[in-house]
PDB file of N, CA and C in Angstrom:
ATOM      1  N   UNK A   1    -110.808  -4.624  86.396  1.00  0.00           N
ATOM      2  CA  UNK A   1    -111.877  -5.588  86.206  1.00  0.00           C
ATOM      3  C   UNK A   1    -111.999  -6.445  87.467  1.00  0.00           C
ATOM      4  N   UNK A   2    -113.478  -6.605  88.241  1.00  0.00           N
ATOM      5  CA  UNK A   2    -113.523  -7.437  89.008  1.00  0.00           C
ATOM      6  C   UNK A   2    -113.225  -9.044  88.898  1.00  0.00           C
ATOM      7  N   UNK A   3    -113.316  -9.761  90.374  1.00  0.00           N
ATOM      8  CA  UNK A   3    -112.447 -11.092  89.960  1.00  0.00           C
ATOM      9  C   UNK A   3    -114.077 -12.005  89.010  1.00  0.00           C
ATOM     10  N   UNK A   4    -115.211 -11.477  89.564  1.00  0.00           N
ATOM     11  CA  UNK A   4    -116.759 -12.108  88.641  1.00  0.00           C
ATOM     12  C   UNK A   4    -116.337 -11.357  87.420  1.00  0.00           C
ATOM     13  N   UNK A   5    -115.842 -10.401  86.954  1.00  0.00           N
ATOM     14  CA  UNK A   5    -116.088 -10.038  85.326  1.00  0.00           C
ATOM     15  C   UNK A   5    -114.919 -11.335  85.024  1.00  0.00           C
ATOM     16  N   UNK A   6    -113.888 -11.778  85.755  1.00  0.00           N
ATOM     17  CA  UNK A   6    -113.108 -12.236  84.871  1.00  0.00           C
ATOM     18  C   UNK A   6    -113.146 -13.659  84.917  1.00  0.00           C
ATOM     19  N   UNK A   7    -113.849 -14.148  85.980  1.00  0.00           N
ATOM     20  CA  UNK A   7    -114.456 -15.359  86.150  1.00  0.00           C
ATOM     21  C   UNK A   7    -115.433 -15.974  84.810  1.00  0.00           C
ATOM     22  N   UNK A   8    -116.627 -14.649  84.772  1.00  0.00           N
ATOM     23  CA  UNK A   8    -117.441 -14.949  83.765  1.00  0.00           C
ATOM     24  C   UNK A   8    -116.763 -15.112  82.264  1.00  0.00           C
ATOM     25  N   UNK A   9    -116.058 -13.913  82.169  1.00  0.00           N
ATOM     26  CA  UNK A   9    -115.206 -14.072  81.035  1.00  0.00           C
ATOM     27  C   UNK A   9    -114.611 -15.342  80.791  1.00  0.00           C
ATOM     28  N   UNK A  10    -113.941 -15.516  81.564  1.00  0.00           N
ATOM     29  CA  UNK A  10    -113.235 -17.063  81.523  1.00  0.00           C
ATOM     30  C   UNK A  10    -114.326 -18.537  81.608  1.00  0.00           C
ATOM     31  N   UNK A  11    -115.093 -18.321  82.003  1.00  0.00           N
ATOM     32  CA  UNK A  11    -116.470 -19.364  82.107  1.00  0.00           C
ATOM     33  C   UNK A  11    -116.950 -19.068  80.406  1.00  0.00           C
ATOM     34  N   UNK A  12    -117.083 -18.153  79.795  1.00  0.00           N
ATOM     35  CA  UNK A  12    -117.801 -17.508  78.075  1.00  0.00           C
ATOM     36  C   UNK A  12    -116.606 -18.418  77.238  1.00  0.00           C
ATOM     37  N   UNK A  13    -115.658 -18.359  77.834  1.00  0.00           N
ATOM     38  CA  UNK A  13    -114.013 -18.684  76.667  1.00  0.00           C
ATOM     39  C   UNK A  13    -114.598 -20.309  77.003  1.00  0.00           C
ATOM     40  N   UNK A  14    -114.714 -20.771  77.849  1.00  0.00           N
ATOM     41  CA  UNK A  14    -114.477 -22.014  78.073  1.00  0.00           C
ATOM     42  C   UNK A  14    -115.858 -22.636  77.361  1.00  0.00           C
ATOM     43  N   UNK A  15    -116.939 -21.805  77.376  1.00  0.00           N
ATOM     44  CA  UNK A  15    -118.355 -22.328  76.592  1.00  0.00           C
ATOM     45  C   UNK A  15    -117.684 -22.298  75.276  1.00  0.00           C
ATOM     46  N   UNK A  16    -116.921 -21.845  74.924  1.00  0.00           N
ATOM     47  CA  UNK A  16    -117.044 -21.343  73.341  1.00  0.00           C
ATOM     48  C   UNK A  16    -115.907 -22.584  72.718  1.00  0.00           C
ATOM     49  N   UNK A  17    -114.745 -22.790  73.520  1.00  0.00           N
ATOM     50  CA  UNK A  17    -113.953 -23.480  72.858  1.00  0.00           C
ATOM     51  C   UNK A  17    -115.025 -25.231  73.246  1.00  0.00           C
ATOM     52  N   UNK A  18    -116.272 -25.381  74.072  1.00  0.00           N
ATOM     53  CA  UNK A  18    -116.682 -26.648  74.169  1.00  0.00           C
ATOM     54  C   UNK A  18    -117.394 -26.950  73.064  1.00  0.00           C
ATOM     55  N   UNK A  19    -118.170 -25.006  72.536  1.00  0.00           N
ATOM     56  CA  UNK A  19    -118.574 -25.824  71.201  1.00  0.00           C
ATOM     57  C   UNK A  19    -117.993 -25.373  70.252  1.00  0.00           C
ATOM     58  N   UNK A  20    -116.648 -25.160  69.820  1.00  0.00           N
ATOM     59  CA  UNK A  20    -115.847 -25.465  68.995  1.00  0.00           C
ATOM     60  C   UNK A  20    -115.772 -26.705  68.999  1.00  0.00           C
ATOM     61  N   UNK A  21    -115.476 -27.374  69.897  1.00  0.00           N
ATOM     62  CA  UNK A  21    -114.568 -28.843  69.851  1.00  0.00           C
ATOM     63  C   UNK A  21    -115.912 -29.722  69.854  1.00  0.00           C
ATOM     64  N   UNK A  22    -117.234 -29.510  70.231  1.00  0.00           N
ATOM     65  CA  UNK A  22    -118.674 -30.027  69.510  1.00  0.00           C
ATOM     66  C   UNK A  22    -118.224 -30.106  68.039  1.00  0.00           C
ATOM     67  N   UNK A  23    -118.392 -29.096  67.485  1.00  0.00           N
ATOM     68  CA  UNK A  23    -118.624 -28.994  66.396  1.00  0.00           C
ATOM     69  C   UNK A  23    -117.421 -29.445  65.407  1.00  0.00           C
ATOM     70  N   UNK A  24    -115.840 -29.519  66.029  1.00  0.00           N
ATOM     71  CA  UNK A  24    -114.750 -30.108  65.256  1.00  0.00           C
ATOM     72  C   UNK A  24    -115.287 -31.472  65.554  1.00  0.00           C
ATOM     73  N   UNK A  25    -115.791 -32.198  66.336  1.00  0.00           N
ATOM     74  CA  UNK A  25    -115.830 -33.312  66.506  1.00  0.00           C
ATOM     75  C   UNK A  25    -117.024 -33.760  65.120  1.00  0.00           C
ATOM     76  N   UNK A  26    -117.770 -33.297  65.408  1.00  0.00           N
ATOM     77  CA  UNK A  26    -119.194 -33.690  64.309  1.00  0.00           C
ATOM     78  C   UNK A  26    -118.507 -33.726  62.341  1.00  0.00           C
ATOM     79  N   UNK A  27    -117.405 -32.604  62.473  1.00  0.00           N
ATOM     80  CA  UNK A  27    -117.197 -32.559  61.245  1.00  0.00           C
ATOM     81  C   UNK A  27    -115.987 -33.281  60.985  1.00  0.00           C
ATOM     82  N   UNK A  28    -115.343 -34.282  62.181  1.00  0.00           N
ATOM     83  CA  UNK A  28    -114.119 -35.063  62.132  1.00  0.00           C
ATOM     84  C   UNK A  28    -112.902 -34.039  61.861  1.00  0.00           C
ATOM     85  N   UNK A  29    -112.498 -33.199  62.393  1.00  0.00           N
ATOM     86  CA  UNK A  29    -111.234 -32.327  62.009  1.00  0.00           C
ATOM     87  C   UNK A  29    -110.259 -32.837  62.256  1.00  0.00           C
ATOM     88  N   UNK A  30    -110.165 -33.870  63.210  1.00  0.00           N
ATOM     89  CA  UNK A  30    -109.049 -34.032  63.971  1.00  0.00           C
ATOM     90  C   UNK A  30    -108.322 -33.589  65.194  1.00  0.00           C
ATOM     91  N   UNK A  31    -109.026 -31.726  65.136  1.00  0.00           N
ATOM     92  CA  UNK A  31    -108.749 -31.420  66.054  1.00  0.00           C
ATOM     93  C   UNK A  31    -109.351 -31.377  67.333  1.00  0.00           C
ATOM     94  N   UNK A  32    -107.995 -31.466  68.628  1.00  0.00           N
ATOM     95  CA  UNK A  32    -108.492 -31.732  69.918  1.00  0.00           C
ATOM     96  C   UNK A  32    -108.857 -30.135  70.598  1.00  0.00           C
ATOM     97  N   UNK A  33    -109.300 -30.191  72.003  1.00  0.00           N
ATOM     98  CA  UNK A  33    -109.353 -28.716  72.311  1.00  0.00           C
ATOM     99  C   UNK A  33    -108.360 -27.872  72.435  1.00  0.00           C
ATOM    100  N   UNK A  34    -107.122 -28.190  72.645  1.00  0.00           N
ATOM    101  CA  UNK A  34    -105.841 -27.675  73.093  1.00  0.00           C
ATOM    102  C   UNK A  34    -105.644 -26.546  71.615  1.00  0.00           C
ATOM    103  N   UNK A  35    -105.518 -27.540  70.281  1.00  0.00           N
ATOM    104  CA  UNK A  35    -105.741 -27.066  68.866  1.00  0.00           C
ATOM    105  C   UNK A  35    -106.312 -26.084  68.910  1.00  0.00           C
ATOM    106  N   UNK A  36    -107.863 -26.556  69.195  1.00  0.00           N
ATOM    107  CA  UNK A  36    -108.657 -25.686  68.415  1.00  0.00           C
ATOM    108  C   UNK A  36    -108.228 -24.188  69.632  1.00  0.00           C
ATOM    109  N   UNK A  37    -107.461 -23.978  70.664  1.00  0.00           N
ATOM    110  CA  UNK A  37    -107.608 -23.371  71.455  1.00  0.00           C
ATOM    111  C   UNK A  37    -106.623 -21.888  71.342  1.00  0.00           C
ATOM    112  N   UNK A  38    -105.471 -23.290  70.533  1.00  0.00           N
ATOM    113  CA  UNK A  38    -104.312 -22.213  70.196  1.00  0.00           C
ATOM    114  C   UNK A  38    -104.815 -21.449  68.635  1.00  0.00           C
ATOM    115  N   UNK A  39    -105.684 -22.303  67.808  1.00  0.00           N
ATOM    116  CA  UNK A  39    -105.840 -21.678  67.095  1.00  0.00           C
ATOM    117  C   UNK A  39    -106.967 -20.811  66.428  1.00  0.00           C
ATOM    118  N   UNK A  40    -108.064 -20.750  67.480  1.00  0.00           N
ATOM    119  CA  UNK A  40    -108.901 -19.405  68.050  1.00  0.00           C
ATOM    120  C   UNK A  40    -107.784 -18.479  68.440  1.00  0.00           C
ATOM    121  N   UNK A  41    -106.707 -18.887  69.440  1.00  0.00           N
ATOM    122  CA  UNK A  41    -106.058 -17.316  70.180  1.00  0.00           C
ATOM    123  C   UNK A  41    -104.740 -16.536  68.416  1.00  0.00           C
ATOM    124  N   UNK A  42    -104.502 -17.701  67.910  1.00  0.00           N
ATOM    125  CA  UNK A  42    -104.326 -17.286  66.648  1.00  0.00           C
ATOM    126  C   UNK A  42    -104.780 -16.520  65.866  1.00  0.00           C
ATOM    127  N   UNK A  43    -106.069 -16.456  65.789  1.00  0.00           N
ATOM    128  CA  UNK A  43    -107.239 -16.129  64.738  1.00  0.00           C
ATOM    129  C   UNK A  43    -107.381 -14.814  65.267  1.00  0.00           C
ATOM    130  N   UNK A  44    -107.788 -14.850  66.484  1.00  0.00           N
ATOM    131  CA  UNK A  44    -107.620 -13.326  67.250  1.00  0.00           C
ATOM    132  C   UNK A  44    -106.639 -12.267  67.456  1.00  0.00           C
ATOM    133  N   UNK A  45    -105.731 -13.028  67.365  1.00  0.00           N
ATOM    134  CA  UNK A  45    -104.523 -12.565  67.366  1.00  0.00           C
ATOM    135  C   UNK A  45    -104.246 -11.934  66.014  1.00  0.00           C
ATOM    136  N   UNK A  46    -104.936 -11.975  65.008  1.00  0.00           N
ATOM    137  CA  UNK A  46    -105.090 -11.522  63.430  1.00  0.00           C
ATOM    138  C   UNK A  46    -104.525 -12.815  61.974  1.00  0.00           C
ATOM    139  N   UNK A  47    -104.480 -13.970  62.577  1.00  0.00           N
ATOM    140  CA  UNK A  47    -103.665 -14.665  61.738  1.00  0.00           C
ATOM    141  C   UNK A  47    -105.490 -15.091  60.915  1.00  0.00           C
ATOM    142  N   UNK A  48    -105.108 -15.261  59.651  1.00  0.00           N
ATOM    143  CA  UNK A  48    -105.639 -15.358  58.325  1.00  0.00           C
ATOM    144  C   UNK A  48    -106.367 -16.627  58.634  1.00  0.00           C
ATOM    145  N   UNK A  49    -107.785 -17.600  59.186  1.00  0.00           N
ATOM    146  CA  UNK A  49    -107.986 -18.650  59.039  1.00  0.00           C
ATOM    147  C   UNK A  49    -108.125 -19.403  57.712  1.00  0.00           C
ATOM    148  N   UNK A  50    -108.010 -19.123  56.758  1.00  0.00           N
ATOM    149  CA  UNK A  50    -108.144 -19.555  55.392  1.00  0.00           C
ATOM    150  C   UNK A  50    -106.721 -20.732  55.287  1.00  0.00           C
ATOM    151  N   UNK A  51    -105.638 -19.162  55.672  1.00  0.00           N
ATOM    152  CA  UNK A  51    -103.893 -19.537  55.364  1.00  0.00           C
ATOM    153  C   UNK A  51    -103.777 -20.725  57.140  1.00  0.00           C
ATOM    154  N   UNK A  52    -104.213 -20.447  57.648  1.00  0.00           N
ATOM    155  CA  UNK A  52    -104.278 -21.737  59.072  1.00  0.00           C
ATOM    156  C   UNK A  52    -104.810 -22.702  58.615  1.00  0.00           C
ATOM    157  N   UNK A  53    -105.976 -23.037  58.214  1.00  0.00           N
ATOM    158  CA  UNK A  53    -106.520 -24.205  57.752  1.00  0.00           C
ATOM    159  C   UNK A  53    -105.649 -25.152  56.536  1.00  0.00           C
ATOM    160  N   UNK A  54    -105.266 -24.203  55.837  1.00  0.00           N
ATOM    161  CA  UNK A  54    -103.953 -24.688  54.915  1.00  0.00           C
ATOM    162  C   UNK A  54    -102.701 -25.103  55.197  1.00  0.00           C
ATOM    163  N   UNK A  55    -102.286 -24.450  56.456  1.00  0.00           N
ATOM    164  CA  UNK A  55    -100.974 -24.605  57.302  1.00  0.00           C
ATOM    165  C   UNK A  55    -101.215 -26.104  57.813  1.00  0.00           C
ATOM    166  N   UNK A  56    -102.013 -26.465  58.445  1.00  0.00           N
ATOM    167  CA  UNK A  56    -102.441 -27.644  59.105  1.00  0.00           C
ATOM    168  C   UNK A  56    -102.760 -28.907  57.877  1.00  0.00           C
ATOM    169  N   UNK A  57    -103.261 -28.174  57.172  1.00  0.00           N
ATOM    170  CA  UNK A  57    -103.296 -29.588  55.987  1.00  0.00           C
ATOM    171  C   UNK A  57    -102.188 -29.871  55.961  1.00  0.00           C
ATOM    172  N   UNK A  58    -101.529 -28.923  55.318  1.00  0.00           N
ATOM    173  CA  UNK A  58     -99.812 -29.367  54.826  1.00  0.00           C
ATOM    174  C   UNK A  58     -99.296 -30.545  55.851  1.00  0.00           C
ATOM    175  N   UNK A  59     -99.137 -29.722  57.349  1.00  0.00           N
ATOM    176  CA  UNK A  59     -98.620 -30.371  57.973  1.00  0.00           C
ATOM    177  C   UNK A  59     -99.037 -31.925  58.295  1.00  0.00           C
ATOM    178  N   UNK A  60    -100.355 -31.892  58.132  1.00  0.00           N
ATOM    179  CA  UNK A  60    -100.629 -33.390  58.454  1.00  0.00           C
ATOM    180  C   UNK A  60    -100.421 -33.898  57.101  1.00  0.00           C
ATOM    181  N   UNK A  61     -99.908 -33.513  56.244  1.00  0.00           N
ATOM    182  CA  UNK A  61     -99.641 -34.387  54.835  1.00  0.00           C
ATOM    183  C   UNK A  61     -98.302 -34.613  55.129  1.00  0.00           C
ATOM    184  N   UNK A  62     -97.615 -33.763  55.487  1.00  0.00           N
ATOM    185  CA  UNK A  62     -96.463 -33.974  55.601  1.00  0.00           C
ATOM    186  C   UNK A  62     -95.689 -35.266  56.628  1.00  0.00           C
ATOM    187  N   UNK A  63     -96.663 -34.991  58.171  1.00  0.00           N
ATOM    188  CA  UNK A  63     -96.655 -36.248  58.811  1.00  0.00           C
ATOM    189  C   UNK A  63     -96.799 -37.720  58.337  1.00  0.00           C
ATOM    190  N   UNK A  64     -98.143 -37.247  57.713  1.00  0.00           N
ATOM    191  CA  UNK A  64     -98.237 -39.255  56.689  1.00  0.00           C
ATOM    192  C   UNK A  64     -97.486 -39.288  55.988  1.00  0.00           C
ATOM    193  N   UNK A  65     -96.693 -38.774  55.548  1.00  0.00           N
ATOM    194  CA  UNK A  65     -95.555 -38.913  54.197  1.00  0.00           C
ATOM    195  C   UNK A  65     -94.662 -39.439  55.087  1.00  0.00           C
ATOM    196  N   UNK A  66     -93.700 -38.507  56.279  1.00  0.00           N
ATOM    197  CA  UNK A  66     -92.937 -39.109  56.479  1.00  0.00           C
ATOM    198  C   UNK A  66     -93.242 -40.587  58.011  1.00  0.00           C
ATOM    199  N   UNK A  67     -94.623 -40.721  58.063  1.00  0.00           N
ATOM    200  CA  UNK A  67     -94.903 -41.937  59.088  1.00  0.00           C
ATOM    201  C   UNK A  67     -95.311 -43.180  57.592  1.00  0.00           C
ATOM    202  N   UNK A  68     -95.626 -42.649  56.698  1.00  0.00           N
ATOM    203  CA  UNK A  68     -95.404 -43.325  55.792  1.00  0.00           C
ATOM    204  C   UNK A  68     -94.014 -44.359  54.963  1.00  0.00           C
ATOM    205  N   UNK A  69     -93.103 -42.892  55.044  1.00  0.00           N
ATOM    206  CA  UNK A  69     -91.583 -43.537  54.814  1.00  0.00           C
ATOM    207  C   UNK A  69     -91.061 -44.450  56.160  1.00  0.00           C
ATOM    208  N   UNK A  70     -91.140 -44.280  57.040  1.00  0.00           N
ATOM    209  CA  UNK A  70     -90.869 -44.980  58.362  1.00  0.00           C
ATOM    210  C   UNK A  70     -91.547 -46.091  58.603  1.00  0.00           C
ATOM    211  N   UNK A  71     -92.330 -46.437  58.069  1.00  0.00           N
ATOM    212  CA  UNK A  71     -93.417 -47.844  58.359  1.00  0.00           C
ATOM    213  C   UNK A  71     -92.708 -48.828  56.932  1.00  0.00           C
TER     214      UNK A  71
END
């Protein structure tokens, strides 16, 4: 692959995660681009977004619980 196919390629990834992180922003997710970045290469990678979106709840429940016990 030339260094323009992989330029462009990499210029397409970078449009796509800006409007991901548009669009996490509008719907308040929380998540930043880094997130949403690892978890596009997740998603591609074959992981289940249903069972991710659930993974991440937990975890931020789990955070206020225990920033909860600590306060």
């Amino acid at each position: 692959m030339s260094s323009a196919q992989d330029e462009a390629r990499l210029q397409n990834a970078r449009e796509t995660i800006d409007s991901l992180n548009d669009l996490s922003q509008l719907l308040q997710t929380g998540l930043d681009k880094n997130t949403l970045s690892i978890c596009v290469g997740m998603i591609e990678q074959g992981a289940n977004p249903d069972t991710l979106a659930a993974v991440i709840k937990e975890l931020r429940r789990e955070s206020d619980a225990l920033k909860a016990q600590s306060s």
